[in-house]
C-alpha atoms as a PDB file:
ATOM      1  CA  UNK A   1       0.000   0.000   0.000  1.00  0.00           C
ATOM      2  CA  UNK A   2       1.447   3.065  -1.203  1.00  0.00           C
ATOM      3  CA  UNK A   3       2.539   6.060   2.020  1.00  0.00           C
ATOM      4  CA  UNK A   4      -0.501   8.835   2.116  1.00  0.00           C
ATOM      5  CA  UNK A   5       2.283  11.199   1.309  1.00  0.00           C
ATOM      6  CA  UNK A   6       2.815   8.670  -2.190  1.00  0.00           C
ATOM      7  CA  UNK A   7      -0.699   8.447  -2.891  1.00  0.00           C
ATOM      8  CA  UNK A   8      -1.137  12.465  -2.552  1.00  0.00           C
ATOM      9  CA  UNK A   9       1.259  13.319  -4.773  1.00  0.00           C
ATOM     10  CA  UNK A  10       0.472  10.562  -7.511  1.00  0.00           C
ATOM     11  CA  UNK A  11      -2.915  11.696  -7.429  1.00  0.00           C
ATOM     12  CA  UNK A  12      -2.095  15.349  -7.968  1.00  0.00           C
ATOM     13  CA  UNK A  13       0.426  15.048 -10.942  1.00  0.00           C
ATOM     14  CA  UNK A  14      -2.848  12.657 -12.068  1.00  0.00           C
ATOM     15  CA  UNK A  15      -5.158  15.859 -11.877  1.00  0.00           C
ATOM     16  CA  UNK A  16      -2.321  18.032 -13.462  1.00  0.00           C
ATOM     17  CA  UNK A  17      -1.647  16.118 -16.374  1.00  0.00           C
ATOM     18  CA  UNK A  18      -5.435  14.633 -17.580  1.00  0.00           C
ATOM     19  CA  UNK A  19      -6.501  17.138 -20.537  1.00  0.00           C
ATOM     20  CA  UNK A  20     -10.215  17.136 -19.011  1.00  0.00           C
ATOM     21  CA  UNK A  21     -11.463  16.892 -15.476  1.00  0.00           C
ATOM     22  CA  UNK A  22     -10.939  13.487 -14.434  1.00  0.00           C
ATOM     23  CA  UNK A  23     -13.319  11.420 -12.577  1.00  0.00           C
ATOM     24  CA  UNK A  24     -12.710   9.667  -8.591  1.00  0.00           C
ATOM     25  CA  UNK A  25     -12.816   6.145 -10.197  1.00  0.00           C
ATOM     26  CA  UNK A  26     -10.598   6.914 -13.005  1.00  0.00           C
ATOM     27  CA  UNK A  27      -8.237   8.178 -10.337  1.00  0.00           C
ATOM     28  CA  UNK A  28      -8.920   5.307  -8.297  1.00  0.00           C
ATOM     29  CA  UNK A  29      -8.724   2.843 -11.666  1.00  0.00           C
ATOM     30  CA  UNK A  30      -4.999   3.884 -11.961  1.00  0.00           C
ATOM     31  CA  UNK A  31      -3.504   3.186  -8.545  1.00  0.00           C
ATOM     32  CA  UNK A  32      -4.022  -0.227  -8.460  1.00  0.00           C
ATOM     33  CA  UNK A  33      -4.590  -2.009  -5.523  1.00  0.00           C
ATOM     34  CA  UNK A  34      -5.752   1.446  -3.342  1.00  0.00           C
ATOM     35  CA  UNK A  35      -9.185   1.477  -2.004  1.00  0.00           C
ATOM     36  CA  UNK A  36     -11.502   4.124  -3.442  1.00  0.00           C
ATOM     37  CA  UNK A  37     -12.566   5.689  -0.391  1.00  0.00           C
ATOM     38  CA  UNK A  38      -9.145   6.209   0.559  1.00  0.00           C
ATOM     39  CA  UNK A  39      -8.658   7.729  -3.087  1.00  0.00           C
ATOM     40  CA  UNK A  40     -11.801  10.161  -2.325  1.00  0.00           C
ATOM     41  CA  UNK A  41     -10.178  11.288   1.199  1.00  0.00           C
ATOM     42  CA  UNK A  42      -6.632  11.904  -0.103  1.00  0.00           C
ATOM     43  CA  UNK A  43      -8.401  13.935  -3.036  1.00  0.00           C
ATOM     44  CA  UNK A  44     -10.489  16.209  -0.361  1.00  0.00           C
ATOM     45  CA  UNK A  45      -6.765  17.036   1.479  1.00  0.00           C
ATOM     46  CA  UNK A  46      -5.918  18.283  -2.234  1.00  0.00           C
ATOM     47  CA  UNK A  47      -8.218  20.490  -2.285  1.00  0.00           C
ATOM     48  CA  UNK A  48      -8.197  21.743   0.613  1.00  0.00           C
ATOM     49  CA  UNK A  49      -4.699  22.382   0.689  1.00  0.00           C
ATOM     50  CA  UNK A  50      -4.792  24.519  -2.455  1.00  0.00           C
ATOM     51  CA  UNK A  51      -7.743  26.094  -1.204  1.00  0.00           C
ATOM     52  CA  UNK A  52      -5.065  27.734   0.920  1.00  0.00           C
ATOM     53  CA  UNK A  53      -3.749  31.638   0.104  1.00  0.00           C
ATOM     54  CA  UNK A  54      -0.031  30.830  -0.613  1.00  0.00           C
ATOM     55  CA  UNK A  55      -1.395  28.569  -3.513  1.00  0.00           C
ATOM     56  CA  UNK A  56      -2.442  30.555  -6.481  1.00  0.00           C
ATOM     57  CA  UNK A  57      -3.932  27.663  -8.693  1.00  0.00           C
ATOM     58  CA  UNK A  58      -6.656  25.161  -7.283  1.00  0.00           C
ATOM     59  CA  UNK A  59      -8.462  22.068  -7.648  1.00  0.00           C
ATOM     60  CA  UNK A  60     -12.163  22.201  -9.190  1.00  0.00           C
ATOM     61  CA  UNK A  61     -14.660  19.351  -9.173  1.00  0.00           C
ATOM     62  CA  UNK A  62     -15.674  20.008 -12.680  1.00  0.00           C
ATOM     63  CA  UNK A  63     -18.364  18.019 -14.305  1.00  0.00           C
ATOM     64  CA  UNK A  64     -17.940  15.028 -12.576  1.00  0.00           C
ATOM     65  CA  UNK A  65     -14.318  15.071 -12.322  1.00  0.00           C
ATOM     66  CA  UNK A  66     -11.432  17.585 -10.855  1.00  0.00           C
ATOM     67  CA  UNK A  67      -8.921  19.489 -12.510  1.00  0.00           C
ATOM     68  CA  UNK A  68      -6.494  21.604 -11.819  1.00  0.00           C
ATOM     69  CA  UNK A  69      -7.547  25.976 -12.545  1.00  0.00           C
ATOM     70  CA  UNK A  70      -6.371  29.228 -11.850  1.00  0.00           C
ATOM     71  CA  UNK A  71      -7.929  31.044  -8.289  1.00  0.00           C
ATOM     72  CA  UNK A  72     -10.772  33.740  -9.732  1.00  0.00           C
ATOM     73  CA  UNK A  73      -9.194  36.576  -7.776  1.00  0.00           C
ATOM     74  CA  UNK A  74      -5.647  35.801  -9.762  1.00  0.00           C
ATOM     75  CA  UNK A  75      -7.436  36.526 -13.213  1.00  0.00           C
ATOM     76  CA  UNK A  76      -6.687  39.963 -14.026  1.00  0.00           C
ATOM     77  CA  UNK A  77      -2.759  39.704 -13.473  1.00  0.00           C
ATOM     78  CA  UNK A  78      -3.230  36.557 -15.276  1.00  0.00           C
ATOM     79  CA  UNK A  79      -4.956  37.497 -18.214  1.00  0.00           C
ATOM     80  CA  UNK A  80      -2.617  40.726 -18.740  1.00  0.00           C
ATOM     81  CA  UNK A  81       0.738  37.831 -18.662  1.00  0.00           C
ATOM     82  CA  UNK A  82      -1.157  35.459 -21.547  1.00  0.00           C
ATOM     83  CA  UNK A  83      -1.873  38.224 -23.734  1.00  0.00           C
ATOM     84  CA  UNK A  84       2.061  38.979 -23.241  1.00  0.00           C
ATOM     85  CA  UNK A  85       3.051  35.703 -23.926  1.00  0.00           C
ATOM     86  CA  UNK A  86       4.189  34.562 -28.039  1.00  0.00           C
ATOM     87  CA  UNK A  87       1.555  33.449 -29.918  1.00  0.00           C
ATOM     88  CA  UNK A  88       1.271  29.342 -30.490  1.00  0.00           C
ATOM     89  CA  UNK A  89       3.675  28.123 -33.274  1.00  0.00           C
ATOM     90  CA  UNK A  90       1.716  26.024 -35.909  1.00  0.00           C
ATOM     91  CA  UNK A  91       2.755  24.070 -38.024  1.00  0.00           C
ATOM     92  CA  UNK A  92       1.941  22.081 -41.360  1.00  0.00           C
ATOM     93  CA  UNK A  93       2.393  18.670 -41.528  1.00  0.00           C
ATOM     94  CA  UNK A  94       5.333  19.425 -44.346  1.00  0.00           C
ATOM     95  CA  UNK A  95       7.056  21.299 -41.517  1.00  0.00           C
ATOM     96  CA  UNK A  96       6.804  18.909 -39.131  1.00  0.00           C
ATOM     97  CA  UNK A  97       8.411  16.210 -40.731  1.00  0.00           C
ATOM     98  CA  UNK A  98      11.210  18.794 -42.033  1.00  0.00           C
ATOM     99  CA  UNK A  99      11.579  19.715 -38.354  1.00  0.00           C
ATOM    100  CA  UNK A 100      11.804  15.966 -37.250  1.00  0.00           C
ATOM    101  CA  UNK A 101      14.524  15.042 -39.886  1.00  0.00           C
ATOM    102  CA  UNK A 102      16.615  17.692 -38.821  1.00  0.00           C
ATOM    103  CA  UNK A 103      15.985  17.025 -34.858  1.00  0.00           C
ATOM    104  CA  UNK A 104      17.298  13.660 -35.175  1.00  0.00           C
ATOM    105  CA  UNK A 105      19.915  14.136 -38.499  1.00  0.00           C
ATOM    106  CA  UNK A 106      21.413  17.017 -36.987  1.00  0.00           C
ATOM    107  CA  UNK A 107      23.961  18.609 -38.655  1.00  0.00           C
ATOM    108  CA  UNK A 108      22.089  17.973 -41.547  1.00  0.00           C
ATOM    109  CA  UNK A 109      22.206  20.056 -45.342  1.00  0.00           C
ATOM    110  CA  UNK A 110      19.004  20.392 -47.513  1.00  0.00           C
ATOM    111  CA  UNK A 111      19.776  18.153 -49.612  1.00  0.00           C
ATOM    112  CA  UNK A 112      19.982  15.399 -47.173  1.00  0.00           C
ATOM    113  CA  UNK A 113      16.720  17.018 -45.763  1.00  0.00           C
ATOM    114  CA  UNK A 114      15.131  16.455 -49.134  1.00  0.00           C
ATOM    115  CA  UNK A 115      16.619  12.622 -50.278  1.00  0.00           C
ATOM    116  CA  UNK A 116      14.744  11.696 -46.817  1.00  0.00           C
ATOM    117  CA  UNK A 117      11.895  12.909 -47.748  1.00  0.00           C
ATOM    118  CA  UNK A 118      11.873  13.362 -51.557  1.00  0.00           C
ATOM    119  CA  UNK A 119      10.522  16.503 -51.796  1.00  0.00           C
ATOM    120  CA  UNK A 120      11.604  19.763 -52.228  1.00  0.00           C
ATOM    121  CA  UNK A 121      12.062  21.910 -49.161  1.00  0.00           C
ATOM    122  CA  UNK A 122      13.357  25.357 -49.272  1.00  0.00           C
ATOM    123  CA  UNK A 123      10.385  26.969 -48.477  1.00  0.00           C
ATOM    124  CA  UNK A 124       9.659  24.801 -45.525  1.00  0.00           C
ATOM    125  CA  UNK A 125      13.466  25.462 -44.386  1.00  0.00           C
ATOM    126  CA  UNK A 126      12.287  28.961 -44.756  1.00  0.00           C
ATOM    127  CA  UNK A 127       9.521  28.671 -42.191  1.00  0.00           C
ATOM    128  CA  UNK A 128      11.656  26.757 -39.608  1.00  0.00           C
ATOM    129  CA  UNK A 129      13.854  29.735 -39.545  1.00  0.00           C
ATOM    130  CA  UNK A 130      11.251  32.637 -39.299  1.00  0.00           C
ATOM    131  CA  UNK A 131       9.902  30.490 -36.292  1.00  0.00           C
ATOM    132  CA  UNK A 132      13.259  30.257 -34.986  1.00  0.00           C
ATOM    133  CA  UNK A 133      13.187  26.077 -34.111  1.00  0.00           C
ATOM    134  CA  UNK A 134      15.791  25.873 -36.628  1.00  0.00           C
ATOM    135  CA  UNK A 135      18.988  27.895 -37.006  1.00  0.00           C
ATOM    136  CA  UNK A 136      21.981  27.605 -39.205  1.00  0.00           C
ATOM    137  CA  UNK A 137      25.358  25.479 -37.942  1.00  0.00           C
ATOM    138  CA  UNK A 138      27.577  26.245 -40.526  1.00  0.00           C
ATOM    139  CA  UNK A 139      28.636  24.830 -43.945  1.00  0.00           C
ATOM    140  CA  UNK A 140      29.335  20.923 -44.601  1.00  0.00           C
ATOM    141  CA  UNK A 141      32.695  20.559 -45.849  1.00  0.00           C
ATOM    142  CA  UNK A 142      31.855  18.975 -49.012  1.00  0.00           C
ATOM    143  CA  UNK A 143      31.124  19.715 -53.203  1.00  0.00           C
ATOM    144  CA  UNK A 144      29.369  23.309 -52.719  1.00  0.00           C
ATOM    145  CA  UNK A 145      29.666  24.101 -49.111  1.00  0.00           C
ATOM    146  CA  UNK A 146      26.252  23.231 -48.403  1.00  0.00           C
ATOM    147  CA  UNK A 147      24.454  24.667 -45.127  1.00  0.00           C
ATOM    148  CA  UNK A 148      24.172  22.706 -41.965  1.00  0.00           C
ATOM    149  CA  UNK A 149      20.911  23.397 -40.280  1.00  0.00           C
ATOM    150  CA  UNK A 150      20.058  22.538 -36.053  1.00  0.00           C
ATOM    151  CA  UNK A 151      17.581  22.917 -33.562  1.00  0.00           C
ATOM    152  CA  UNK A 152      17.663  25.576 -31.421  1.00  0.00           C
ATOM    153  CA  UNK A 153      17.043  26.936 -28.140  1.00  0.00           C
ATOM    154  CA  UNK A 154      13.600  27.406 -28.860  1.00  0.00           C
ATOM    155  CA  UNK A 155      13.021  24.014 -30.245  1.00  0.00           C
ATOM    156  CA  UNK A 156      13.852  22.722 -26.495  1.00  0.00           C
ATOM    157  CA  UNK A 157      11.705  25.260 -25.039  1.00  0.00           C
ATOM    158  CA  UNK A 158       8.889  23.782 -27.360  1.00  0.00           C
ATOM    159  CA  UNK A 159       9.208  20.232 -26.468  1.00  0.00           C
ATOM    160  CA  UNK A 160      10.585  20.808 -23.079  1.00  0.00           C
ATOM    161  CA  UNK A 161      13.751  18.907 -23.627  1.00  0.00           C
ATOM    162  CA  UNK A 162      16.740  19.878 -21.406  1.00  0.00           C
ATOM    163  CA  UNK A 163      18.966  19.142 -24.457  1.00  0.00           C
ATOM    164  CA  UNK A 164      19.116  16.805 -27.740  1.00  0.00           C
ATOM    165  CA  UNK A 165      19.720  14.193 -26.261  1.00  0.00           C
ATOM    166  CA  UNK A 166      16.689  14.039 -24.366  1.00  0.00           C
ATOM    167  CA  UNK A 167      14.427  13.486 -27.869  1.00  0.00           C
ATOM    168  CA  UNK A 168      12.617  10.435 -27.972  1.00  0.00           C
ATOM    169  CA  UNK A 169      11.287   7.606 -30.155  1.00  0.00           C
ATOM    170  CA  UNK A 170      10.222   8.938 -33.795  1.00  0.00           C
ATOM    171  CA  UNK A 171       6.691   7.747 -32.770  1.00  0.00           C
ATOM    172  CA  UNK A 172       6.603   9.853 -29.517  1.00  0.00           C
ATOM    173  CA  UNK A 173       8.636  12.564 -30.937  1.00  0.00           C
ATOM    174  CA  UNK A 174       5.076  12.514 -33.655  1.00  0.00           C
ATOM    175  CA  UNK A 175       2.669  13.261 -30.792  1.00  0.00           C
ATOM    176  CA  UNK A 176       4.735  15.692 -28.922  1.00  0.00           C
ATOM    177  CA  UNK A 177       4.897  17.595 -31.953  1.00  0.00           C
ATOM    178  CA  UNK A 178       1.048  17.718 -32.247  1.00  0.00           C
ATOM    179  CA  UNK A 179       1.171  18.732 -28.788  1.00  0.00           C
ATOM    180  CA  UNK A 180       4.017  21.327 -28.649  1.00  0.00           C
ATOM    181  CA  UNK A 181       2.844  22.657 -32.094  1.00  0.00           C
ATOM    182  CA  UNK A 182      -0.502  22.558 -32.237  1.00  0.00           C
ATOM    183  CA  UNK A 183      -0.963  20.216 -35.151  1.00  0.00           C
ATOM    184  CA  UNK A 184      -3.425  17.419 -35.519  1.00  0.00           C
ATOM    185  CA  UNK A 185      -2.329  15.910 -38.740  1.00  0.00           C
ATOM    186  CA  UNK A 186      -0.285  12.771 -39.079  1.00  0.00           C
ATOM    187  CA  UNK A 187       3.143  12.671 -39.804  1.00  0.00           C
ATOM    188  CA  UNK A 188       5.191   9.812 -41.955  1.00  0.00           C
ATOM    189  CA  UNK A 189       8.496  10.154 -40.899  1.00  0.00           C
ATOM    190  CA  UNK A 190       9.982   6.695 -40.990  1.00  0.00           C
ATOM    191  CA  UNK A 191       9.859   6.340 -45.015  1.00  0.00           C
ATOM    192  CA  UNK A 192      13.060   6.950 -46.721  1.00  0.00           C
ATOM    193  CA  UNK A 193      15.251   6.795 -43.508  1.00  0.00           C
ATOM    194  CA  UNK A 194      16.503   4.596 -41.288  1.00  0.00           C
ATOM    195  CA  UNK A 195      16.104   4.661 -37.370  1.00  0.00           C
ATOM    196  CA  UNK A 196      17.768   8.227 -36.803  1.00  0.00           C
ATOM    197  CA  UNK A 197      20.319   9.112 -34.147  1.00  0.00           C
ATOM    198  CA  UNK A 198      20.757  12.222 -32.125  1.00  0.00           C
ATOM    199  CA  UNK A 199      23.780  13.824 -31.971  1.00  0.00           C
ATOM    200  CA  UNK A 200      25.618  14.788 -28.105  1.00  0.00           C
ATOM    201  CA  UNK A 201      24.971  17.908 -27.168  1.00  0.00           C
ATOM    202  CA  UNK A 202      28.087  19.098 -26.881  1.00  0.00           C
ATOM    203  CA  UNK A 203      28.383  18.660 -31.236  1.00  0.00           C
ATOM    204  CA  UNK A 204      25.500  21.112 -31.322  1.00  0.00           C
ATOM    205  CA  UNK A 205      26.951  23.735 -29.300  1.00  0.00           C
ATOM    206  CA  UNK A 206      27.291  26.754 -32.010  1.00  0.00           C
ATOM    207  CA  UNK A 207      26.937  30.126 -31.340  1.00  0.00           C
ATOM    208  CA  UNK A 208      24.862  32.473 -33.193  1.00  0.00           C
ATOM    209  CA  UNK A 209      28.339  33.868 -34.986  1.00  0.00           C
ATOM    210  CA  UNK A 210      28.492  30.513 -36.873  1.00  0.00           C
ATOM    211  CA  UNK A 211      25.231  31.343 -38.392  1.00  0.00           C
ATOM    212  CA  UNK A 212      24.719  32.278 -42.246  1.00  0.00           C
ATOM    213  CA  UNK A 213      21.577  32.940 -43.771  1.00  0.00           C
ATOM    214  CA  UNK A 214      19.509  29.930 -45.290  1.00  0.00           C
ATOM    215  CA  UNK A 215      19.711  29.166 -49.290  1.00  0.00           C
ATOM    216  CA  UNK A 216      17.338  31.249 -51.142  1.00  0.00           C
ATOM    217  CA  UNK A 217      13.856  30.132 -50.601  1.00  0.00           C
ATOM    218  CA  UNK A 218       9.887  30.236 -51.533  1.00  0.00           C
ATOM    219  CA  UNK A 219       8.550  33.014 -50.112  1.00  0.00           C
ATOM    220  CA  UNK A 220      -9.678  33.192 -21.417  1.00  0.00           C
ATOM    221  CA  UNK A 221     -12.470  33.226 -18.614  1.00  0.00           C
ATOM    222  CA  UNK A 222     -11.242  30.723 -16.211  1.00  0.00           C
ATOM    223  CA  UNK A 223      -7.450  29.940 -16.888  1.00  0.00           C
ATOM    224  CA  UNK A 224      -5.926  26.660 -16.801  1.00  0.00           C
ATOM    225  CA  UNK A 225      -2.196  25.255 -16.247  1.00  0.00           C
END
């Protein structure tokens, strides 16, 4: 039998991390072996622990369920800090499979970006830079000096990866993309290429001197965590 302190603080990051409220027996349904009642008692401390004033989000029973929302008299300061925050970066499916191959090929040139996925993509490239999940690394020391392209900075900020080589399985590295980037479209990114590998941090370490430009290229009510 898991400690109370254990079974408060699994059902919590529960709460936190279900996209809708999320029901006592679903709760319940997930710690195996824990008795429901139990569950239901552990969830009342929750709430009224962040019922408390040195807490400024809460815990909501909310059609049936509980999730996680901001405290009503926190609203104002909170709405002025979204409407200050970057808009959401979107984008197409042709993107995100441009920004996968280069996540996990990394140094790689366009045309290496373009025999994986045999299509053109200079315009795509194009995006990826505006949106800055994609800088420059350089020039591959080959036939024409082609130009190395990375992730950057705000490519880890997206995807909330401490560095490169925290990126996961092509398949997971899919859905966190339609997460992180707001797109529900499916991605192929396993034709063409075999099982990628990242490269170690430390190979990716360029600062923005090393940069060139990129090859020519076709042109809330109630707040919730």
């Amino acid at each position: 039998m898991l400690t109370d302190e254990t079974l408060k603080a699994l059902i919590e990051a529960i709460i936190y991390v279900a996209p809708e409220p999320v029901s006592l027996d679903a709760i319940a349904k997930s710690l195996d072996g824990e008795d429901r009642e139990r569950v239901k008692a552990k969830i009342e401390e929750l709430v009224q622990e962040f019922e408390r004033a040195d807490h400024g989000i809460q815990i909501r029973p909310v059609a049936g369920g509980y999730r996680f929302s901001s405290k009503p008299e926190h609203h104002e300061t909170l709405r002025k800090f979204v409407k200050s925050l970057k808009p959401l970066v979107r984008l197409s499916k042709p993107a995100l499979e441009t920004l996968a191959v280069i996540a996990y090929r990394q140094p790689v040139t366009l045309p290496e970006i373009e025999e994986i996925r045999a299509v053109d993509c200079g315009g795509v490239i194009h995006t990826l830079l505006e949106r800055k999940l994609v800088v420059t690394a350089g020039r591959k020391n080959v036939v024409g000096r082609p130009i190395l392209y990375r992730t950057s900075k705000e490519f880890l900020l997206h995807f909330g990866l401490k560095d490169v080589g925290e990126l996961p399985s092509l398949k997971e590295f899919e859905e966190l993309a339609r997460q992180a980037l707001g797109s529900d479209l499916p991605m192929d990114l396993h034709a063409g290429s075999p099982e990628p590998q990242a490269l170690p941090t430390e190979d990716l370490e360029l600062s923005s001197e090393d940069s060139e430009p990129a090859e020519p290229s076709s042109p809330p009510d109630e707040l919730d965590p």
